[in-house]
Protein backbone atom coordinates (compact mmCIF):
# COMPACT_ATOMS: atom_id res chain seq x y z
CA UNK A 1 11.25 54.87 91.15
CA UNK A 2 13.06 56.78 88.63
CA UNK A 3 12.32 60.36 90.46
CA UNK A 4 13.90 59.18 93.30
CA UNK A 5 17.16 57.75 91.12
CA UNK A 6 17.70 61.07 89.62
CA UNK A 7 17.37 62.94 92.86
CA UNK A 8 20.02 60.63 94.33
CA UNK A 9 22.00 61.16 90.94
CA UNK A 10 21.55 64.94 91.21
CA UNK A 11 22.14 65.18 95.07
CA UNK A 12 25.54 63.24 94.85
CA UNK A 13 26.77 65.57 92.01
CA UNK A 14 26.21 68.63 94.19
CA UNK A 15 27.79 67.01 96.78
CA UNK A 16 30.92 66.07 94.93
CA UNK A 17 30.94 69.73 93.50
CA UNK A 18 30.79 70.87 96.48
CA UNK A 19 33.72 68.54 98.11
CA UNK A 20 35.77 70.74 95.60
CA UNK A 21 35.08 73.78 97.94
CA UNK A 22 37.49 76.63 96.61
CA UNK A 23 36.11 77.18 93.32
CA UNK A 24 33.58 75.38 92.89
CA UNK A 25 31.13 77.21 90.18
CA UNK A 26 28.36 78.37 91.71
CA UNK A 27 25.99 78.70 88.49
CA UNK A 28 26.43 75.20 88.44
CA UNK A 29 25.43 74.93 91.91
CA UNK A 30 22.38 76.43 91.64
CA UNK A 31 21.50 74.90 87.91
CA UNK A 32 21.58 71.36 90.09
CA UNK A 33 19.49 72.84 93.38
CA UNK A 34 16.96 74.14 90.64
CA UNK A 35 16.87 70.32 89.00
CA UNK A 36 17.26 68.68 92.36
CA UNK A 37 13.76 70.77 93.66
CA UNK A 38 11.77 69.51 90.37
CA UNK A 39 13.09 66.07 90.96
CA UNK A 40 11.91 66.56 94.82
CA UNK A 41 8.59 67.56 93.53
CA UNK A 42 7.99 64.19 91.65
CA UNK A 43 8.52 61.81 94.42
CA UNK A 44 6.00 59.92 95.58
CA UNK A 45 5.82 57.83 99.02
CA UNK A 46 7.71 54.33 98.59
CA UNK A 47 5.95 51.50 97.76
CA UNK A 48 9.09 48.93 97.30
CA UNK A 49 11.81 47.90 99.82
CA UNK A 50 14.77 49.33 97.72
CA UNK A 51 13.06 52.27 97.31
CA UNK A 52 12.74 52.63 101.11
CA UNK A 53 16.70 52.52 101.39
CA UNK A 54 17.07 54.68 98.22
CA UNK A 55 15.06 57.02 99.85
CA UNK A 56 16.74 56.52 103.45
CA UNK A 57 19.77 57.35 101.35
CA UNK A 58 18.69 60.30 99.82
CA UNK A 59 17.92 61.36 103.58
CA UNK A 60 21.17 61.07 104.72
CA UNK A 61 23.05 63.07 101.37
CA UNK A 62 20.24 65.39 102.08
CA UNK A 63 22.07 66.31 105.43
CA UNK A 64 25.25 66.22 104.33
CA UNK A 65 23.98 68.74 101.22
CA UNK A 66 22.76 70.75 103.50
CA UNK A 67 25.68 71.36 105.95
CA UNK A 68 28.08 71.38 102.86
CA UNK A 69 25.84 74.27 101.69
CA UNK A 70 25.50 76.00 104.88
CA UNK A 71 29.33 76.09 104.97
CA UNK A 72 29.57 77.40 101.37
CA UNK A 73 27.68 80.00 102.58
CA UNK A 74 28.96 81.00 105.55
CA UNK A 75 32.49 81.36 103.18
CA UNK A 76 30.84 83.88 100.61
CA UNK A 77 29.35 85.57 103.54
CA UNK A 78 32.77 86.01 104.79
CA UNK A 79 34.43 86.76 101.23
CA UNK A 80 32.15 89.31 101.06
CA UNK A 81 32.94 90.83 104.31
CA UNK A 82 36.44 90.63 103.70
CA UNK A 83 35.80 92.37 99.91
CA UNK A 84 33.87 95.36 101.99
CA UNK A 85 36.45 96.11 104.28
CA UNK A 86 39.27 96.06 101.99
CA UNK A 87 36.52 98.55 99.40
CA UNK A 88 36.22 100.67 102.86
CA UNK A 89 40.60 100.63 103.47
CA UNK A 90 41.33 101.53 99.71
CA UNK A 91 38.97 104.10 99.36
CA UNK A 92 40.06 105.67 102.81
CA UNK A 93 44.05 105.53 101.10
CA UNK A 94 43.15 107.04 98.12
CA UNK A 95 40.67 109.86 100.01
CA UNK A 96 41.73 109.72 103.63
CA UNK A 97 39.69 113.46 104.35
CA UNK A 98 36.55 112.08 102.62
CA UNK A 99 34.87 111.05 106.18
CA UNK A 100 35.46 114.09 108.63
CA UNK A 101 32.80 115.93 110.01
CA UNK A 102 32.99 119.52 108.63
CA UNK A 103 29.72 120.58 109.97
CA UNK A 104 31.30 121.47 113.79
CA UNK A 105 31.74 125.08 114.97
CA UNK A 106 34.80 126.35 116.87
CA UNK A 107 33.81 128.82 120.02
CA UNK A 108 36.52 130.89 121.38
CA UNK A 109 36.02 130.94 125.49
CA UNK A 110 38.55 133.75 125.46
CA UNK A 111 37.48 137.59 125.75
């Protein structure tokens, strides 16, 4: 029983770090997924009726975890796009000859 209170603990911190969604620290994030899968490791099948809807519970956060992380994710993925492309632009201001071709050869058709 006490497994399956921390992992609803744990699972509705992430979830309310999460909610933050701009800045929400991400070593933190990942310190709580790391306790979350221990505490996931523990459970055991219910034997009581409250843990039945504690568990029920937990399956429902666990959805809503996952899309909030999936979203998270899809951000940074697009952050670091963004970052790339903007590495890619400034580097082709500051050295705009770097990426021609220099390896061509000029043949005069003229006799």
């Amino acid at each position: 029983m006490e497994a399956i209170k921390q992992c609803y603990a744990i699972t509705n911190e992430l979830i309310g770090l999460l909610k933050e969604e701009k800045e929400a620290d991400m070593e933190k994030v990942d310190q709580l997924l790391e306790q979350r899968q221990a505490c996931l490791s523990l459970l055991t099948p219910p034997t009581t009726e409250s843990e039945k809807k504690l568990g029920q519970a937990l399956i429902q956060q666990d959805k809503e975890l996952v899309s909030m992380l999936q979203k998270a994710k899809i951000s940074i993925q697009k952050e670091l796009r963004d970052l790339k492309f903007k590495k890619a632009s400034n580097q082709k201001y500051v050295n705009p000859y770097q990426s021609l071709q220099t390896d061509g050869m000029f043949y005069d058709k003229r006799k």
